[in-house]
N, C-alpha and C. Protein backbone atom coordinates (compact mmCIF):
# COMPACT_ATOMS: atom_id res chain seq x y z
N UNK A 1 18.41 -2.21 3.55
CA UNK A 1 19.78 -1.72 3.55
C UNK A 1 19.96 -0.83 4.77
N UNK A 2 21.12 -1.36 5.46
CA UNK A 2 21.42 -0.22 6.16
C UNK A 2 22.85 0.80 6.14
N UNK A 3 22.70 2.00 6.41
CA UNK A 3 23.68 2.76 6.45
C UNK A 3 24.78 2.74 7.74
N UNK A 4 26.01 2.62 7.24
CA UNK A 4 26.93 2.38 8.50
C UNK A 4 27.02 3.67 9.14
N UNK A 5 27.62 3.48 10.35
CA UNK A 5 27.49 4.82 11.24
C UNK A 5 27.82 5.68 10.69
N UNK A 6 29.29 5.63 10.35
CA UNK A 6 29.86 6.80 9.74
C UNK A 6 29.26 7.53 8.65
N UNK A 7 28.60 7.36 7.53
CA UNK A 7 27.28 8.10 7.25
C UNK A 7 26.36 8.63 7.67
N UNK A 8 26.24 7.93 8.51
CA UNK A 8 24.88 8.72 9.43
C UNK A 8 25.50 9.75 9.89
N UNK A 9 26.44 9.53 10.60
CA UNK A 9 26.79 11.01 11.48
C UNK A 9 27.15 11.81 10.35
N UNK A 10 28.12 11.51 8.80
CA UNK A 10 27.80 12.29 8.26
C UNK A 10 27.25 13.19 7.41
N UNK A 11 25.53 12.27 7.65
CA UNK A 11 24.51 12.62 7.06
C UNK A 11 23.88 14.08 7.79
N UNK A 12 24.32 13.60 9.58
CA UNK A 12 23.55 14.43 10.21
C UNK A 12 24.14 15.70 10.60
N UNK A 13 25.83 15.70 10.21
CA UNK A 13 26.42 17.09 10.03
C UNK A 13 26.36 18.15 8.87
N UNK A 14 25.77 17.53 7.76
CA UNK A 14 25.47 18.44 6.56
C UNK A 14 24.08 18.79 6.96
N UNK A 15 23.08 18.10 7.48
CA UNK A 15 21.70 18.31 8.05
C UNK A 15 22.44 19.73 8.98
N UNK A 16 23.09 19.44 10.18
CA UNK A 16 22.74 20.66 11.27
C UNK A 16 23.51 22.12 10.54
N UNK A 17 24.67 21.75 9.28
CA UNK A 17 25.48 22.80 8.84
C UNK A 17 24.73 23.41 7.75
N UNK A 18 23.88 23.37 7.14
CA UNK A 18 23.07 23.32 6.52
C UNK A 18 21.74 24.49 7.64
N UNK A 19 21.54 24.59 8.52
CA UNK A 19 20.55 25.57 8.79
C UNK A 19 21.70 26.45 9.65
N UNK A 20 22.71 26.36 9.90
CA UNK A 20 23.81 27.62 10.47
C UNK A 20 23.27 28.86 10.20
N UNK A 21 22.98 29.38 10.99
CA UNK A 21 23.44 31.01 10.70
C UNK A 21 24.22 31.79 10.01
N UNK A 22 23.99 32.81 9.56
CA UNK A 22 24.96 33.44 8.71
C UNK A 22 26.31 34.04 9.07
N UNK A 23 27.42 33.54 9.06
CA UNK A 23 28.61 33.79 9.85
C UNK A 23 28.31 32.73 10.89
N UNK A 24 27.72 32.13 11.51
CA UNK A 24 27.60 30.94 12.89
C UNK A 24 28.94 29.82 11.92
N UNK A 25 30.00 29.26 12.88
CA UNK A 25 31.22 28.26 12.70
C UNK A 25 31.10 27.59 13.53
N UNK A 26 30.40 26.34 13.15
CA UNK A 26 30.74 25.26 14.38
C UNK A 26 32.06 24.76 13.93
N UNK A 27 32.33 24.43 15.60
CA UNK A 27 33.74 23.69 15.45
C UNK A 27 33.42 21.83 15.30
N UNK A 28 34.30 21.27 14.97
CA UNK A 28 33.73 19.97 15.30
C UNK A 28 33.53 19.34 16.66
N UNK A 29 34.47 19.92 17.45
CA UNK A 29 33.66 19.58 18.90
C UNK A 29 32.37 20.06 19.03
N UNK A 30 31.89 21.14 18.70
CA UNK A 30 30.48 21.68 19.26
C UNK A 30 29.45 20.51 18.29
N UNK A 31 30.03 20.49 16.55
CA UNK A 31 29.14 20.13 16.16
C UNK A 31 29.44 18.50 16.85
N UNK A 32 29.84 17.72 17.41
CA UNK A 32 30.07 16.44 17.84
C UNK A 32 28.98 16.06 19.03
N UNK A 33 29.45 17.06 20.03
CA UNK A 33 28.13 17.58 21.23
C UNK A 33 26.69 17.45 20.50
N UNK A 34 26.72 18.28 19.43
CA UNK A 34 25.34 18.60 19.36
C UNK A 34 24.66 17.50 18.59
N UNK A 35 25.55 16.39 17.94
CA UNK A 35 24.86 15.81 17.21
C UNK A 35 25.03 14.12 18.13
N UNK A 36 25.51 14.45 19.38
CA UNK A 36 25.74 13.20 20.26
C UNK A 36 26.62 11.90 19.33
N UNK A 37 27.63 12.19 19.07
CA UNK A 37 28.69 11.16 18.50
C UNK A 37 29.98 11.45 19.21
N UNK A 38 30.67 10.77 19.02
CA UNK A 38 32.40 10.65 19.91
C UNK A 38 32.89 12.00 18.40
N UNK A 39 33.95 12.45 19.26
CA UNK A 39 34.60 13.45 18.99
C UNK A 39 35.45 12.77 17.30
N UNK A 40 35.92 11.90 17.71
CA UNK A 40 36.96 11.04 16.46
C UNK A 40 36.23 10.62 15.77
N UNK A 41 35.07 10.59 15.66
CA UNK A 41 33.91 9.91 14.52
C UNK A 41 33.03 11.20 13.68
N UNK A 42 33.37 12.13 14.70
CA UNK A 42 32.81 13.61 13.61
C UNK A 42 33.95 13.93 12.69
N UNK A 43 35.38 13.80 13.51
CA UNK A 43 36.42 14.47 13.10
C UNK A 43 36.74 13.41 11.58
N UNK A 44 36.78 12.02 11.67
CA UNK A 44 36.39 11.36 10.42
C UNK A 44 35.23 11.58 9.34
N UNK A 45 34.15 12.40 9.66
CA UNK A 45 33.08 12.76 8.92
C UNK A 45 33.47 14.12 8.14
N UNK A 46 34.12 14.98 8.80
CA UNK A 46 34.69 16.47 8.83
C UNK A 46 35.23 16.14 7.40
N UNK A 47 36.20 15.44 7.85
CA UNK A 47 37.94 15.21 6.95
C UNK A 47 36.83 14.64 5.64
N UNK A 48 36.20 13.41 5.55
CA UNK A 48 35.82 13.25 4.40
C UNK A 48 34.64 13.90 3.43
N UNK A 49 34.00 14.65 4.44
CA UNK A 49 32.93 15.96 3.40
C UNK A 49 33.80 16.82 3.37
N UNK A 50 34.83 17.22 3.85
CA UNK A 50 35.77 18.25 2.99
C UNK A 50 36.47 17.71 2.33
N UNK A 51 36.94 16.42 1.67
CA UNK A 51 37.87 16.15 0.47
C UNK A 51 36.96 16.24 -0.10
N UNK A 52 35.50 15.67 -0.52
CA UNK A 52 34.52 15.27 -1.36
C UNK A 52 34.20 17.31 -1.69
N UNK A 53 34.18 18.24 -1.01
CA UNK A 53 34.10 19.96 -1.86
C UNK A 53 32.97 20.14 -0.77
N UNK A 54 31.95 19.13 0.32
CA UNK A 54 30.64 19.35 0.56
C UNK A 54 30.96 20.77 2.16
N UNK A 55 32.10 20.53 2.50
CA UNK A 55 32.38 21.21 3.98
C UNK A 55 33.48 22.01 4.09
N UNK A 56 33.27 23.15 4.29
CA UNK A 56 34.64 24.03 3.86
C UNK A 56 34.92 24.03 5.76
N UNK A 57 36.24 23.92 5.71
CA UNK A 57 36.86 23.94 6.77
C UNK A 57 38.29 25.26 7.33
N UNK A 58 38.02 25.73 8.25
CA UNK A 58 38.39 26.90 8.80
C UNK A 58 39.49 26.47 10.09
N UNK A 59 40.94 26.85 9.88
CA UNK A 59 41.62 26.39 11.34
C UNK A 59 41.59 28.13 11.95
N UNK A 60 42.25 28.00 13.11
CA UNK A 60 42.18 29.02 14.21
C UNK A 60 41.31 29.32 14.73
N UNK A 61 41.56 30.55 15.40
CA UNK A 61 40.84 31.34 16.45
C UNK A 61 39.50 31.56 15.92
N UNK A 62 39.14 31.57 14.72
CA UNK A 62 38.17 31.90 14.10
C UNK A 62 37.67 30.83 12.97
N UNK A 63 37.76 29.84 13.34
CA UNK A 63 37.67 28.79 12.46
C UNK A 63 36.57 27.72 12.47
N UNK A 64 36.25 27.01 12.22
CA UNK A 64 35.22 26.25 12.19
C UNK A 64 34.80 25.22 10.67
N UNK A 65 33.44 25.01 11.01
CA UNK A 65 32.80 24.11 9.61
C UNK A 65 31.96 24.90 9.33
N UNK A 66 31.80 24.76 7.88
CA UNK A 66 30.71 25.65 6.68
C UNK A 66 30.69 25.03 5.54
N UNK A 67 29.31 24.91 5.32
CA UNK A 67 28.78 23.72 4.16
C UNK A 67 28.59 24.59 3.06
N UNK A 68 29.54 24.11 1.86
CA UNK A 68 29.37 24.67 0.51
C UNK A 68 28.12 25.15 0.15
N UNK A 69 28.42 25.95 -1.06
CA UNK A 69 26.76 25.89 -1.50
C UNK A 69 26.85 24.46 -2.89
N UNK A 70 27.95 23.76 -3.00
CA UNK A 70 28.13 22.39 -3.21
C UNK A 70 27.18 21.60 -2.63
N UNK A 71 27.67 21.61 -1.36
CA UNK A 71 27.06 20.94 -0.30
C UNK A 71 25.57 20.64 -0.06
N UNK A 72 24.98 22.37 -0.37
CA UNK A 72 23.45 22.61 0.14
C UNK A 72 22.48 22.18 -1.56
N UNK A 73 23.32 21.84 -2.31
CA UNK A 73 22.58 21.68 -3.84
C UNK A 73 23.23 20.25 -3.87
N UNK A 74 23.72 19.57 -3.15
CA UNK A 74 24.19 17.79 -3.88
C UNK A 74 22.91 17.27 -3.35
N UNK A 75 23.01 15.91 -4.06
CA UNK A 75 21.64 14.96 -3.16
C UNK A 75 22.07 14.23 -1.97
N UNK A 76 21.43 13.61 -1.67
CA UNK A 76 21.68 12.71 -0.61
C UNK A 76 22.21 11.55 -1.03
N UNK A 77 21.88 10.93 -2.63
CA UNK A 77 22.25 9.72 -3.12
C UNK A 77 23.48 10.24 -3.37
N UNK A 78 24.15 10.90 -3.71
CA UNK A 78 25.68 11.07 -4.36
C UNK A 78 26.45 11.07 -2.82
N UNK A 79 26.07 11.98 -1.61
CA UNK A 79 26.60 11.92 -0.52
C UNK A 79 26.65 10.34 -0.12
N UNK A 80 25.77 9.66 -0.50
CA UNK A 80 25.66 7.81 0.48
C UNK A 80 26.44 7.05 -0.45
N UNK A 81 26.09 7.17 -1.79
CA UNK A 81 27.26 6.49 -2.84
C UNK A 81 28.54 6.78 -2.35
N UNK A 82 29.29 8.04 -2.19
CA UNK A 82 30.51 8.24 -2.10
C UNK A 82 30.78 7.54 -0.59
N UNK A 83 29.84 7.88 0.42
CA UNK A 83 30.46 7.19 1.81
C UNK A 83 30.23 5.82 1.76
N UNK A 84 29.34 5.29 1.50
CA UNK A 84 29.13 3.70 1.29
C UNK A 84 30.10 3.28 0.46
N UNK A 85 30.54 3.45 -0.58
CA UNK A 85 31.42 2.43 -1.54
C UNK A 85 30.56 1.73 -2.05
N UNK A 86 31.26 0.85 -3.15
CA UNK A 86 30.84 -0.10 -3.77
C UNK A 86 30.62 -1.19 -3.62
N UNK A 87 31.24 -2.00 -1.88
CA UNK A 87 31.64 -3.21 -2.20
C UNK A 87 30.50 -3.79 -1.42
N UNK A 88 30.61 -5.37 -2.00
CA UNK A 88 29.97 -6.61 -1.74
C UNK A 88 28.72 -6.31 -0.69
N UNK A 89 27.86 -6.26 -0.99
CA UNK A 89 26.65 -6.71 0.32
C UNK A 89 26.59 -7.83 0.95
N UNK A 90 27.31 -8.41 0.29
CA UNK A 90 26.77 -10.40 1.15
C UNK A 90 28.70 -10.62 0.67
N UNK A 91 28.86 -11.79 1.32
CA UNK A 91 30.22 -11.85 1.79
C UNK A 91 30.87 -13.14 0.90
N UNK A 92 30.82 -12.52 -0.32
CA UNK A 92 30.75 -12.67 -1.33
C UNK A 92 32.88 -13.54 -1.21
N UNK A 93 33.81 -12.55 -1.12
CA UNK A 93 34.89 -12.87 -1.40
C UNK A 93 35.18 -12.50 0.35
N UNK A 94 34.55 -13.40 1.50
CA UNK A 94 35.12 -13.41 2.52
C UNK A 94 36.05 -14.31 2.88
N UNK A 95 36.86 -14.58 3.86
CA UNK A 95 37.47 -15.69 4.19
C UNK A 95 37.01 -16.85 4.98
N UNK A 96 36.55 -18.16 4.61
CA UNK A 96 37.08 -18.69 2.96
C UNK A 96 36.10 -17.71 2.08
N UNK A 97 36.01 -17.43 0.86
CA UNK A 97 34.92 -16.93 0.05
C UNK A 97 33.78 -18.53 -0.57
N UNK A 98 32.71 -17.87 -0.69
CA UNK A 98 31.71 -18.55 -0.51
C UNK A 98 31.72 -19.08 -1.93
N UNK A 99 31.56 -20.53 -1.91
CA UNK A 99 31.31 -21.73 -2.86
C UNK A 99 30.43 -21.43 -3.94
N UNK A 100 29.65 -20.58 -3.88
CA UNK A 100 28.55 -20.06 -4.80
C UNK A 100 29.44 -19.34 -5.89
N UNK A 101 30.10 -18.53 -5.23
CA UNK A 101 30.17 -17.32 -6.11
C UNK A 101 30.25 -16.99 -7.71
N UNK A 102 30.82 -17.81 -8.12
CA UNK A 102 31.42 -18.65 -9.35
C UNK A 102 29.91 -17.98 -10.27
N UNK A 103 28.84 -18.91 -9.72
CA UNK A 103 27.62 -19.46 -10.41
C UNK A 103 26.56 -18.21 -9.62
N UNK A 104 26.65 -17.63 -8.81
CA UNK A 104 25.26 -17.12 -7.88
C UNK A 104 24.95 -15.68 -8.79
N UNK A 105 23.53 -15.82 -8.62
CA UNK A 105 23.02 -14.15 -9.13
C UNK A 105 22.35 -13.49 -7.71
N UNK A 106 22.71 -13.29 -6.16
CA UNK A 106 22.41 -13.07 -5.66
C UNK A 106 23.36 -11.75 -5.32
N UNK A 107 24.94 -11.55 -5.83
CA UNK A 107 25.33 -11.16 -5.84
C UNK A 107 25.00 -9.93 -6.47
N UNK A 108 25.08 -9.79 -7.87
CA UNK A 108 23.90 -9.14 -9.20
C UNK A 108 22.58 -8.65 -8.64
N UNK A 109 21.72 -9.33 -7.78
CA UNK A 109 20.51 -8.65 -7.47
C UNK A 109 20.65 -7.81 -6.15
N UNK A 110 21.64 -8.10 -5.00
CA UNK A 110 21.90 -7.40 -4.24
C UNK A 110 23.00 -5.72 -4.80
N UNK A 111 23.56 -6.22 -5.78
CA UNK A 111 24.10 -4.97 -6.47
C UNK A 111 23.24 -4.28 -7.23
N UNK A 112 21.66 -4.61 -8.18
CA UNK A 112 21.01 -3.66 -8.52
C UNK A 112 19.86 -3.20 -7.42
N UNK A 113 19.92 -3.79 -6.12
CA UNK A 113 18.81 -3.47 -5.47
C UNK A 113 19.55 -1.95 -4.48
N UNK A 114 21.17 -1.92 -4.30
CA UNK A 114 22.06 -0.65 -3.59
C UNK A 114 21.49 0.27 -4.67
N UNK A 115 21.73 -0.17 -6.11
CA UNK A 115 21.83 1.22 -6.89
C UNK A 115 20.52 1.45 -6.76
N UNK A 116 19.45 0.64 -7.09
CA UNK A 116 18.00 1.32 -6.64
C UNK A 116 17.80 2.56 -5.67
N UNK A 117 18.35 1.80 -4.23
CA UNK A 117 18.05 2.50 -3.21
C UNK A 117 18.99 3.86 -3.57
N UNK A 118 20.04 4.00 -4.08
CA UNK A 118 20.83 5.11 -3.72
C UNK A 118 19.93 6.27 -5.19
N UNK A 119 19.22 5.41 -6.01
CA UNK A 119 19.03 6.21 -7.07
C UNK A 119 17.78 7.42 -6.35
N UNK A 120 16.99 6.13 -5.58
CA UNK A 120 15.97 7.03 -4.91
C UNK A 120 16.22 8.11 -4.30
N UNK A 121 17.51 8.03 -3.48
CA UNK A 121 18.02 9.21 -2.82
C UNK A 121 18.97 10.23 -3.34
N UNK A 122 18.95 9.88 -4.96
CA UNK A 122 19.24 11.03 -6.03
C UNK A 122 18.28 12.08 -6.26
N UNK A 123 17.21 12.34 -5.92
CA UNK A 123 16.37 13.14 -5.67
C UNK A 123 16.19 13.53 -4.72
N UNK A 124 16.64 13.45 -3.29
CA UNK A 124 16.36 14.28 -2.43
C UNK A 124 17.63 15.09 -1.78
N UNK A 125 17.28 16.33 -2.17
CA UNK A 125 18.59 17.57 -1.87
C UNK A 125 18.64 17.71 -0.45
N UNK A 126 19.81 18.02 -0.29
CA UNK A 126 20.10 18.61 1.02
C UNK A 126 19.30 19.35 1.73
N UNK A 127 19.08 20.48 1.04
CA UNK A 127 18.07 21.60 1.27
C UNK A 127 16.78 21.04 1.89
N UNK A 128 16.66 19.94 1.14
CA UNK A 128 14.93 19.42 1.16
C UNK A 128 14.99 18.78 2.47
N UNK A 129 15.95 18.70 2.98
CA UNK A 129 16.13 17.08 4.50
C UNK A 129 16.07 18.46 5.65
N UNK A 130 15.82 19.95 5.26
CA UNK A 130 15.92 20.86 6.46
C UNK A 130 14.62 21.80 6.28
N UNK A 131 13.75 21.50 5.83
CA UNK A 131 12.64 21.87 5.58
C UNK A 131 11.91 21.93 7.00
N UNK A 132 11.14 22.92 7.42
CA UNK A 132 10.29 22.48 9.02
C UNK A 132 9.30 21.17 8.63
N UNK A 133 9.18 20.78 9.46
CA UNK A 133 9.52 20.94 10.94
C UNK A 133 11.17 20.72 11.66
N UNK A 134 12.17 19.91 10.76
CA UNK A 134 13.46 19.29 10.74
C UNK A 134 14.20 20.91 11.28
N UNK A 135 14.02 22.04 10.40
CA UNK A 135 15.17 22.88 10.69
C UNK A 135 14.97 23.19 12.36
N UNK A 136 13.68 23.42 12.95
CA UNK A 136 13.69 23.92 13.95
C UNK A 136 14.28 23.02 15.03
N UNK A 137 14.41 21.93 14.32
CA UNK A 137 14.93 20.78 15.76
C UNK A 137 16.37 20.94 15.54
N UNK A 138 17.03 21.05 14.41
CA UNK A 138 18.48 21.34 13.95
C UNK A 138 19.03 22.50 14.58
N UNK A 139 18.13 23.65 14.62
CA UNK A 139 18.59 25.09 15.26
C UNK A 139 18.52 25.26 16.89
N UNK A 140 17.63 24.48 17.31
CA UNK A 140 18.29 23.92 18.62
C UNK A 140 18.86 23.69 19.53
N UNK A 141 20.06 22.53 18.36
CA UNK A 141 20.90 21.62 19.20
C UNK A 141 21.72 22.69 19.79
N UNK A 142 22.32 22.24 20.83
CA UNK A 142 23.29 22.77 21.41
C UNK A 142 24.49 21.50 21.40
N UNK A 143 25.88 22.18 21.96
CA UNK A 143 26.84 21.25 22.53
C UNK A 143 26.24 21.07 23.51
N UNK A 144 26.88 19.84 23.83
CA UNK A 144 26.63 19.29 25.22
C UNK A 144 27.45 19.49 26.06
């Protein structure tokens, strides 16, 4: 399985918000720089870990991103469930949709093999993905 971008990057903004400093506000440009993604692909990561409670968000002069303590106690499987979705692994109801579908259990085994993987990553906390050696490479980054 793989994870589409947009998870990743906003896998790897709860990773760098997550060892912040106390009072430290990245903005999403800095955090965009620092985590080497386009500016409009953080700012889509931003917007959806703050509807989901994981990223508290700050406008003005003094404003920035700050990761709940939501955020620093969810797992990683509830964060990839919610950005992944549910749908189809194999192209199941594409255009045309595939002749099988009717009759196939490939569908069924590719749907209990996601929940597998995401169950595995119901056990690993936020907290746990910033453990050293990880935090010191996180504290780091700079903008670019």
């Amino acid at each position: 399985m793989r994870l589409t971008a947009f998870t990743d990057v906003s896998l790897r903004l709860v990773m760098r918000l997550a060892v912040t400093a106390e009072g430290e506000l990245l903005t999403t440009r800095n955090a965009a720089g620092m985590l080497a993604v386009p500016y409009t692909h953080m700012a889509k990561a931003v917007a959806a870990l703050s509807d989901m409670g994981l990223v508290e968000t700050r406008r003005g002069r003094h404003g920035g991103l700050r990761l709940t303590e939501e955020g620093r106690r969810t797992s990683v499987g509830t964060i990839v469930r919610a950005l992944e979705g549910g749908g189809d692994l194999a192209g199941c109801e594409a255009d045309p949709p595939c002749p099988l579908r009717a009759a196939c259990r490939l569908r069924g085994a590719l749907r209990d093999a996601r929940e597998a993987f995401y169950s595995s990553l119901d056990t690993v906390a936020v907290e746990s993905l910033v453990a050293p050696p990880t935090r010191g490479a996180l504290t780091l980054l700079r903008p670019e």
